[in-house]
Protein backbone atom coordinates (compact mmCIF):
# COMPACT_ATOMS: atom_id res chain seq x y z
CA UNK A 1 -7.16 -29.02 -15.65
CA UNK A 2 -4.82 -28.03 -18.20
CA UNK A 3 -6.92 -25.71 -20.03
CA UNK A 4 -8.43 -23.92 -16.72
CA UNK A 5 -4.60 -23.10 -15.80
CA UNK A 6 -4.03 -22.10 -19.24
CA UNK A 7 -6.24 -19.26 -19.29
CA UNK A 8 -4.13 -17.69 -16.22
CA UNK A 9 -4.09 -16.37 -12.60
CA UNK A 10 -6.37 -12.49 -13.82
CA UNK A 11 -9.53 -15.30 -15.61
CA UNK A 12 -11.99 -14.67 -13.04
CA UNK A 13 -14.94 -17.53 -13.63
CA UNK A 14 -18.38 -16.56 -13.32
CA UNK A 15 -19.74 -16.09 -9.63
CA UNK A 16 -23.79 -16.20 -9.08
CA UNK A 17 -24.64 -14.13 -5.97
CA UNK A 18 -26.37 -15.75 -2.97
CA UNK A 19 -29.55 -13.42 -1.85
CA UNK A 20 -27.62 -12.24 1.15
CA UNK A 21 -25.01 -10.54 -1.30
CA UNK A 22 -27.86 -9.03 -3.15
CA UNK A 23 -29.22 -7.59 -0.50
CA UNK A 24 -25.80 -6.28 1.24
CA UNK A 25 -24.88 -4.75 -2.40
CA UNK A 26 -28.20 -2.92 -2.24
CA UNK A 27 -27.99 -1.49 1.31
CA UNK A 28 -24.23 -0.37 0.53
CA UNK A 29 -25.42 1.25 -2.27
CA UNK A 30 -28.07 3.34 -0.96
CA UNK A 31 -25.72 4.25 2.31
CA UNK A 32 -23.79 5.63 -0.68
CA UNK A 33 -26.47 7.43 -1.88
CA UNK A 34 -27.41 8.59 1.54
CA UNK A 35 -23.75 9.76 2.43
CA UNK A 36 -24.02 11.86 -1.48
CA UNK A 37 -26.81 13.73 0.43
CA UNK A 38 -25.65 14.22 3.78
CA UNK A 39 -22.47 15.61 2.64
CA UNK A 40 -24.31 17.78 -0.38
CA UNK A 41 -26.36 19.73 2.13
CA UNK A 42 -23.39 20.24 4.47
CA UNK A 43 -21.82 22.23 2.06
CA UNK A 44 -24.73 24.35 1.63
CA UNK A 45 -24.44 25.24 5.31
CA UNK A 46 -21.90 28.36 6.40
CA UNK A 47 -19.42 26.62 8.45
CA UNK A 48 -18.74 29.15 10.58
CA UNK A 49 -20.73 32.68 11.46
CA UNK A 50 -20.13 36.04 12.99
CA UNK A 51 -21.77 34.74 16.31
CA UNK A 52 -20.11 31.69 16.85
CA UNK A 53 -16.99 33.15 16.06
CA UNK A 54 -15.53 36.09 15.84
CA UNK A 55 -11.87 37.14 14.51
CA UNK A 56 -10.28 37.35 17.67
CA UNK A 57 -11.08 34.08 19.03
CA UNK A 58 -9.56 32.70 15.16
CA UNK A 59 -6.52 34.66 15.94
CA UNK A 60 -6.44 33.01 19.42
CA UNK A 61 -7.17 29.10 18.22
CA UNK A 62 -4.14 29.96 15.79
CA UNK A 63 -1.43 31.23 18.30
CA UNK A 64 -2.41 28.44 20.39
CA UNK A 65 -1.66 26.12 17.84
CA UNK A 66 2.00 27.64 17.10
CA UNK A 67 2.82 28.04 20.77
CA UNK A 68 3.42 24.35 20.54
CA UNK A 69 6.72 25.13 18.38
CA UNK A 70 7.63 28.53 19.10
CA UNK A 71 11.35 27.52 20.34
CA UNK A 72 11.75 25.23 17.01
CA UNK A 73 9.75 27.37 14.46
CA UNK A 74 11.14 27.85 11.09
CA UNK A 75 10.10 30.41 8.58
CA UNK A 76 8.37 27.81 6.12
CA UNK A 77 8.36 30.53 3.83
CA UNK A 78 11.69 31.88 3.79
CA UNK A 79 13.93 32.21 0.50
CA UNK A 80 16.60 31.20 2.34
CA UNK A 81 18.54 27.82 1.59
CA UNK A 82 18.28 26.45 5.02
CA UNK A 83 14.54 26.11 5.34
CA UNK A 84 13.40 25.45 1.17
CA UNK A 85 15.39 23.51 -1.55
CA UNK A 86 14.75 23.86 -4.96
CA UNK A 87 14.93 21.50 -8.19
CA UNK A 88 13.25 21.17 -11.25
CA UNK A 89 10.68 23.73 -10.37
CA UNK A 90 9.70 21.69 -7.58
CA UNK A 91 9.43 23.43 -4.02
CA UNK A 92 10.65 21.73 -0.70
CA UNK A 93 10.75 22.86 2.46
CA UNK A 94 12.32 20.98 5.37
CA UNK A 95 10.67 23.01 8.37
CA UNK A 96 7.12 22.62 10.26
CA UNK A 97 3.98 22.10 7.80
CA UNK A 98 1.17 19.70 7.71
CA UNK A 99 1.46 16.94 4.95
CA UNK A 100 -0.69 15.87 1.95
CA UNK A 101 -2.66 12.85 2.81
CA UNK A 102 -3.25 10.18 -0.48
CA UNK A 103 -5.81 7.83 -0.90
CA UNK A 104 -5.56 5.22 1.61
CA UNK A 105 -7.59 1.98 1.41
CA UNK A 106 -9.72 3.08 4.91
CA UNK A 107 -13.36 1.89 5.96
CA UNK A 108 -15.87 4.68 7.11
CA UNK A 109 -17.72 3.77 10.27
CA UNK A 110 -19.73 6.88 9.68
CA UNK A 111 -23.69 6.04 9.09
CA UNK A 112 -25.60 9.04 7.54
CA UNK A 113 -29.03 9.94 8.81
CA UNK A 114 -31.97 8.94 6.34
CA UNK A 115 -33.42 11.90 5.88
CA UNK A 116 -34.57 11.60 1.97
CA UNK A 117 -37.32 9.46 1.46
CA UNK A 118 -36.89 9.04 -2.13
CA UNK A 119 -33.99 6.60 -1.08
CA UNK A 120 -35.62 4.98 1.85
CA UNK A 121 -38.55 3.91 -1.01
CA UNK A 122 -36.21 3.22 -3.05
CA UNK A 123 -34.41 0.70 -1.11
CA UNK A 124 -37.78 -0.79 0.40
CA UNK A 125 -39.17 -1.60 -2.73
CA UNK A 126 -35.97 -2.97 -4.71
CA UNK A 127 -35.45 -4.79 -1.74
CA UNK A 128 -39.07 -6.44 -1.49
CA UNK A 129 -38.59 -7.19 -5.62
CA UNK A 130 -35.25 -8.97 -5.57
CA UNK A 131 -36.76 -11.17 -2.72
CA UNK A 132 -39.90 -11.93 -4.47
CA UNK A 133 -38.42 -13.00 -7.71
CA UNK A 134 -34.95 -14.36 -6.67
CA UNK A 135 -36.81 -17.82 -6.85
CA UNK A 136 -37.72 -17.22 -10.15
CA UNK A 137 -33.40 -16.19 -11.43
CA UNK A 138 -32.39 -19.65 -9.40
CA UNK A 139 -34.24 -21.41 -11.79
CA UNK A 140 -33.21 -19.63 -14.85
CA UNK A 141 -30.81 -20.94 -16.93
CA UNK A 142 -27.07 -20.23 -15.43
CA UNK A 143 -24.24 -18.20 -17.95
CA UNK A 144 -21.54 -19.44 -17.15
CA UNK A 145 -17.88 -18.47 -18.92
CA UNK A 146 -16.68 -22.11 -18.63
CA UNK A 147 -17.76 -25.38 -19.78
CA UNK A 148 -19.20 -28.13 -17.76
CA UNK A 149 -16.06 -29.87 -17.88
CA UNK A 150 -13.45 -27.05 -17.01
CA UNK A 151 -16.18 -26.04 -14.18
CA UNK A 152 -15.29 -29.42 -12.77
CA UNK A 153 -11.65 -29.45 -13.44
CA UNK A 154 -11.50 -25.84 -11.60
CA UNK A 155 -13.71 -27.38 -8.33
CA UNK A 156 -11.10 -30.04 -8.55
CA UNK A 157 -8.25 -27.99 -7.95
CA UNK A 158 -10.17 -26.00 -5.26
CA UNK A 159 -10.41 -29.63 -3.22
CA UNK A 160 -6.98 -30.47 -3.40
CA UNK A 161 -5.10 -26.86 -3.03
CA UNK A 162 -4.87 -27.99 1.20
CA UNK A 163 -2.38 -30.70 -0.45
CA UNK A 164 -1.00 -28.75 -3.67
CA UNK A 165 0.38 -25.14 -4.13
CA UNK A 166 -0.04 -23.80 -7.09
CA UNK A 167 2.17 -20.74 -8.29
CA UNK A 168 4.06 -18.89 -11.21
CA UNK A 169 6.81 -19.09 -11.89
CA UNK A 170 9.39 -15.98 -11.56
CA UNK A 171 9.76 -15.51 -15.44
CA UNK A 172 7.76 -16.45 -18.23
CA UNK A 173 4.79 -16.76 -16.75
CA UNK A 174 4.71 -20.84 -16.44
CA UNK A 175 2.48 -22.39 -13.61
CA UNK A 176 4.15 -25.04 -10.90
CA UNK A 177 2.54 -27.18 -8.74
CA UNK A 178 4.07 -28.26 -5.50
CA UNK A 179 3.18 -30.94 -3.04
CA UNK A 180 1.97 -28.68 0.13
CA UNK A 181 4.92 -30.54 1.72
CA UNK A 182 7.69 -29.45 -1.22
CA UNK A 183 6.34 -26.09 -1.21
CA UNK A 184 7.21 -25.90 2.67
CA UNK A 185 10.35 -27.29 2.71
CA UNK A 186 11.63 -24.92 0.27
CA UNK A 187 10.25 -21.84 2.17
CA UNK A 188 11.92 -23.50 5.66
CA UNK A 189 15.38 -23.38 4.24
CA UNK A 190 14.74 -19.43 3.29
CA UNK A 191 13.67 -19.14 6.47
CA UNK A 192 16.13 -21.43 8.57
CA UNK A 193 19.13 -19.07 7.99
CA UNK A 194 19.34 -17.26 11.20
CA UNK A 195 21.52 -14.88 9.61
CA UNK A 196 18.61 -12.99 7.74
CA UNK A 197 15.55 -14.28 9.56
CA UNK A 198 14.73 -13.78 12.92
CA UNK A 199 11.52 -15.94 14.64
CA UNK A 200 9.31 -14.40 16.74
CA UNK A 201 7.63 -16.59 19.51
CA UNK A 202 4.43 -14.69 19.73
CA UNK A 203 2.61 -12.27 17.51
CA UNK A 204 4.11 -9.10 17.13
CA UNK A 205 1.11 -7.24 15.63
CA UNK A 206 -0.69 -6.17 18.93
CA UNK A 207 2.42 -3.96 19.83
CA UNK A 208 3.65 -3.07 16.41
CA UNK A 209 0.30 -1.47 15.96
CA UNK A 210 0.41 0.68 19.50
CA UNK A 211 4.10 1.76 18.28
CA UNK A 212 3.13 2.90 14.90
CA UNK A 213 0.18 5.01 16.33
CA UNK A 214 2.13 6.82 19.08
CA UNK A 215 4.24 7.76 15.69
CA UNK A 216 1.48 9.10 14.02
CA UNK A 217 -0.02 10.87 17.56
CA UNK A 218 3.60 12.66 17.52
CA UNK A 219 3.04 13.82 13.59
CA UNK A 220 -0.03 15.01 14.96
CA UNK A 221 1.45 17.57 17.80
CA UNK A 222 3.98 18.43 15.53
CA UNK A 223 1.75 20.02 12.88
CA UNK A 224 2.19 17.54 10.54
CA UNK A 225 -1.04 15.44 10.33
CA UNK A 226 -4.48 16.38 11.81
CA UNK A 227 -6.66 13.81 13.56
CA UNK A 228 -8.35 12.68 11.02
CA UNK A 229 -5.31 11.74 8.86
CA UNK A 230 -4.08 10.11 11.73
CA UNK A 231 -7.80 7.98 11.37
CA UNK A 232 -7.25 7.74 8.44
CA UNK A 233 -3.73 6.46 8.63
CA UNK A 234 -3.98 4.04 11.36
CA UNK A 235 -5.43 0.42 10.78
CA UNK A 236 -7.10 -1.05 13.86
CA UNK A 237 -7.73 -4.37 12.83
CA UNK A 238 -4.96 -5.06 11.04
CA UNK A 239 -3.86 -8.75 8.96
CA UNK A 240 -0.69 -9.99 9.24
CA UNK A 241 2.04 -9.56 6.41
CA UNK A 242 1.97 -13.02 4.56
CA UNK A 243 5.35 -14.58 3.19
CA UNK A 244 5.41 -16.51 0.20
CA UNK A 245 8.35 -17.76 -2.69
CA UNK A 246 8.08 -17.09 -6.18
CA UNK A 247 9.98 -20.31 -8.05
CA UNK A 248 12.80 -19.51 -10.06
CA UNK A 249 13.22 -22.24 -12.52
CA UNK A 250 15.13 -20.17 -15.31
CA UNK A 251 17.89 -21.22 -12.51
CA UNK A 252 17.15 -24.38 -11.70
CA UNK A 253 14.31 -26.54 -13.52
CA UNK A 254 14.23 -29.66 -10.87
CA UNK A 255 14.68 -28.00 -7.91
CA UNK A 256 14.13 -23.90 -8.24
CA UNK A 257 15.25 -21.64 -5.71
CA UNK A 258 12.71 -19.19 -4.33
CA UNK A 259 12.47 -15.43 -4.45
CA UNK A 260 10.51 -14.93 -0.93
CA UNK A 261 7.99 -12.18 -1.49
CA UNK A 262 6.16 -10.48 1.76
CA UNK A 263 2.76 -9.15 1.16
CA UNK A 264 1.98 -6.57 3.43
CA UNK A 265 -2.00 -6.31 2.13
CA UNK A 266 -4.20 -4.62 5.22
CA UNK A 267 -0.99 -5.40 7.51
CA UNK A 268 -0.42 -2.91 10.40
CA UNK A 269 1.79 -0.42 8.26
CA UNK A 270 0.14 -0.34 4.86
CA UNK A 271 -1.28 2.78 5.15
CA UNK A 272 1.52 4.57 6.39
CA UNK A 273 3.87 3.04 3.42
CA UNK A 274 1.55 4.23 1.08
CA UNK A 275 1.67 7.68 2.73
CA UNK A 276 5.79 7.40 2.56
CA UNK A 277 5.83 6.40 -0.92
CA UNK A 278 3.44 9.38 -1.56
CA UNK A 279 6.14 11.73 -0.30
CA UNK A 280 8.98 10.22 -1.59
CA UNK A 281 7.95 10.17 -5.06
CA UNK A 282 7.37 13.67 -4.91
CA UNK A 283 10.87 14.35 -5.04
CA UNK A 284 12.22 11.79 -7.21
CA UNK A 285 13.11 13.84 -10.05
CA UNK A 286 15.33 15.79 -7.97
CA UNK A 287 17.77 12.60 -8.88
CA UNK A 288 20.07 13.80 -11.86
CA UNK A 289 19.52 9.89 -12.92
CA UNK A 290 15.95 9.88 -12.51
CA UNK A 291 13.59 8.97 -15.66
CA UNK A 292 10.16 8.28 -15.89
CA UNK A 293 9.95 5.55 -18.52
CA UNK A 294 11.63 4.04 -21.60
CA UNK A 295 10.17 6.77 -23.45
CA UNK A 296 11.84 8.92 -21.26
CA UNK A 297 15.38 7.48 -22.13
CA UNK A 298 14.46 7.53 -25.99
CA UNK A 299 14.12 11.22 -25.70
CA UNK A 300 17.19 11.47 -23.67
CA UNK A 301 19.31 10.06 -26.91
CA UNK A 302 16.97 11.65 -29.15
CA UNK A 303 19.79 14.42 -30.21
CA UNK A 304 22.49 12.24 -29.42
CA UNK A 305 24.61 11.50 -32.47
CA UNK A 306 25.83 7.81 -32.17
CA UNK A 307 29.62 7.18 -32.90
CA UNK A 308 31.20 3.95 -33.81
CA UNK A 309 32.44 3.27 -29.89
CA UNK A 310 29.42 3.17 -28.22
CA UNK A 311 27.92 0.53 -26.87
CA UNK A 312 24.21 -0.32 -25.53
CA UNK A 313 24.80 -2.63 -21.88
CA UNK A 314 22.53 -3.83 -19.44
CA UNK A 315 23.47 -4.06 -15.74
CA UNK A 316 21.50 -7.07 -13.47
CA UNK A 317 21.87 -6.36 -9.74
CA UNK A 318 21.94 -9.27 -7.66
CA UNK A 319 19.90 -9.52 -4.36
CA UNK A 320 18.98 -5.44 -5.49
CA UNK A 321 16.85 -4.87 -2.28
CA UNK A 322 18.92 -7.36 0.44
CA UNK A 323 22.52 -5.92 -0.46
CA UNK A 324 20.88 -2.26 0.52
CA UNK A 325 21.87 -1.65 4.12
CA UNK A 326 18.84 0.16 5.66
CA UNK A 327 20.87 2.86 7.20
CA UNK A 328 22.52 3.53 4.23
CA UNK A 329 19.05 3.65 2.37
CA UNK A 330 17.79 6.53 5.30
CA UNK A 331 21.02 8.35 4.88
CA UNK A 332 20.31 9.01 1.26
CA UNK A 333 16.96 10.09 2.26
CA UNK A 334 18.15 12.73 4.56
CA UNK A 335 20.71 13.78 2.39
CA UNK A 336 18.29 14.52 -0.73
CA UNK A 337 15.42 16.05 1.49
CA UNK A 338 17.69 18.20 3.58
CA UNK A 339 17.96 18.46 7.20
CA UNK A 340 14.75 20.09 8.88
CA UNK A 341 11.83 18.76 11.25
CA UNK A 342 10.00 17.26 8.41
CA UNK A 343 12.40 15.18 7.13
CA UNK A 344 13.08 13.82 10.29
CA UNK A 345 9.78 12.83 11.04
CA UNK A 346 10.36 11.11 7.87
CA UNK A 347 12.96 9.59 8.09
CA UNK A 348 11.82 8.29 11.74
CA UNK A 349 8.32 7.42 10.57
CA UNK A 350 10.51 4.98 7.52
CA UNK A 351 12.71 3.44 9.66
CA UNK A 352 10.26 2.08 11.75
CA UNK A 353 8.20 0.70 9.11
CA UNK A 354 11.63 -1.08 7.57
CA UNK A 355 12.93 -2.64 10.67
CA UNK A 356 9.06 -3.51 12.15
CA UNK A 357 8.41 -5.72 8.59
CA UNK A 358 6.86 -9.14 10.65
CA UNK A 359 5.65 -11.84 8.56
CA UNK A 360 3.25 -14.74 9.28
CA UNK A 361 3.86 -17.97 7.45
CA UNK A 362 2.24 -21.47 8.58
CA UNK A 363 1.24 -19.58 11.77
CA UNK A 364 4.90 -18.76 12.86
CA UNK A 365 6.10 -15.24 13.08
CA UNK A 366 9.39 -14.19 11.46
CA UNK A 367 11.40 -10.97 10.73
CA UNK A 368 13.94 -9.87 8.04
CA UNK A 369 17.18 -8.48 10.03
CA UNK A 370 18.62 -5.99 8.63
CA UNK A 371 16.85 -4.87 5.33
CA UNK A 372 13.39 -5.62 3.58
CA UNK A 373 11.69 -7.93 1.98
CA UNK A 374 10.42 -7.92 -1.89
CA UNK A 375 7.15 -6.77 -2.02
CA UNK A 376 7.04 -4.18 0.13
CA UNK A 377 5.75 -0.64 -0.64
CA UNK A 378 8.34 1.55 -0.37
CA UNK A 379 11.39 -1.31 -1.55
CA UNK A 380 11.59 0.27 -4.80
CA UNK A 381 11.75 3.79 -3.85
CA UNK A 382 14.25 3.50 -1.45
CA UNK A 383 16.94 1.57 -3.94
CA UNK A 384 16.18 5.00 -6.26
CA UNK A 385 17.19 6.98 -3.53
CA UNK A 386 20.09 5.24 -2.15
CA UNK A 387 21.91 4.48 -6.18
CA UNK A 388 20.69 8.11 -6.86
CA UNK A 389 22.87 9.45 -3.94
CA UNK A 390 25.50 7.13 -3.54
């Protein structure tokens, strides 16, 4: 068992597929290869034409649009101070606009038609040769990137993780095992203190979810997202945020304190942090104290002319994230972006996401009053705003 937890939480042991995940990997494959062509001939087509639309009924479709705003609209454009700021190169404006989108994690729905029947024959007859000699690979000899023994050890720590927890540790990168019941009891004393915890009696997620998507519906009459961003944005089956500790035992060997950690994978708000964090990061370098990398700092002191009195320090801030009040994190926000309709949206769309941050642990529903938890998205790019500004 040793060995097997030796080689680390990334070793990945060698999985043989079933014939069903064959068989789904193929038919995912060619709906790839089916979406390639659908889209491939769209773009061949003229998407719009003199008949269907002429350039008065574009002008129209356009006014309509800005009627919306025409009490609150801000020249976007403008050179004046109120509606851009400028850093670094780097343009800003606060006023009405429609946002970049990233890469969200977000599963299409969309089937394409099968209209090439090179794929269709394609599929068939793969299809029809993986079944017919599938018999023929169970029997073959299995690869496997473990011995017979450490195969065993690793299906014996499979059976007994419903009574064992097994973890790293914070630093140094040192596995722990827990009793199921140790591992508990050290998570129910984080969670016991009333002061930072709050427990829900019934799952939040149902009516987090509505809230966050009558947010993004607003971005969306504002001009700021279009409805497929907000599809794109807005997770309807979402998971719930899972709470774990990460042992410190550079503190305390016996008993180790834990560092609670809140993953927030396919929860209700991931997309939308990632879409925050997106922005934000845009305009960190408008920090005087902003640098990219160590690198970065070398070529800070790379003309620098070291004298006698100067001293290299290191400064550890304790509880970095939970000492960060999360109005005082917003109000750096607004003060770097600059006041204006976008950055209010912002700001708005943030808040929510910090003080909605539900976790499930042991099928009991908590949430962290008053600031948020490590782990999620946008932790980290909210402390470089707020010891930027303040």
């Amino acid at each position: 068992m040793k060995i097997v937890l030796c080689k680390g939480t990334k070793f990945l042991p060698t999985h043989i597929p079933s014939l069903a995940e064959i068989m789904s990997e193929i038919k995912e494959f060619c709906r790839k290869l089916h979406l390639k062509v659908f889209f491939s001939n769209m773009d061949k087509k003229t998407i719009f034409s003199a008949d269907e639309m002429n350039d008065d009924s574009l002008l129209e479709s356009s006014l309509m649009d800005l009627s919306i705003h025409e009490n609150e609209m801000i020249d976007i454009y403008s050179d004046s101070q109120e509606s851009s700021n400028f850093s670094l190169g780097f343009e800003y404006h606060t006023g009405y606009g429609k946002f970049d989108i990233p890469k969200v994690p977000y599963i299409s729905e969309f089937i394409p038609p099968k209209t090439n029947n090179s794929i269709i024959i394609f599929e068939r007859t793969l299809s029809k040769q993986i079944s017919k000699e599938f018999g023929l690979f169970k029997k073959h000899p299995r690869e496997y990137n473990l011995p017979k023994e450490e195969r065993q050890a690793l299906c014996d720590i499979r059976k007994s993780s419903n009574n064992y927890v097994f973890t790293e540790s914070d630093k140094g990168g040192n596995w722990l095992i827990f009793s199921r019941e140790k591992y508990n009891s050290i998570v129910s004393d984080l969670l016991s203190d009333r002061n930072t915890y709050m427990h829900f009696l019934t799952n939040p997620r149902a009516e987090f979810n509505t809230a966050i998507y009558d947010l993004l519906e607003k971005g969306e009459r504002l001009g700021f997202f279009t409805s497929g961003d907000v599809k794109m944005l807005f997770i309807k089956n979402p998971k719930d945020a899972r709470f774990f500790i990460i042992p410190k035992i550079h503190k305390d060997l016996r008993n180790p304190p834990g560092h609670p950690i809140v993953s927030g994978r396919d929860a209700f708000s991931q997309n939308v942090g990632i879409f925050l964090d997106y922005v934000l990061k845009c305009h960190l370098q408008r920090i005087s104290s902003h640098v990219k990398n160590t690198r970065d700092v070398c070529e800070c002191f790379k003309g620098m002319i070291w004298q006698d009195d100067f001293y290299w320090a290191s400064v550890d801030v304790k509880s970095l994230y939970a000492c960060i009040n999360i109005k005082w994190g917003l109000e750096a926000i607004s003060k770097l972006l600059g006041e204006g309709p976008r950055t209010s949206f912002i700001v708005c769309l943030l808040e929510f996401c910090l003080t909605h941050n539900y976790f499930e642990f042991e099928k009991k529903y908590f949430f962290a009053k008053g600031w948020y938890c490590d782990g999620c998205l946008l932790c980290s790019i909210l402390c470089y705003y707020f010891y930027g500004i303040f």
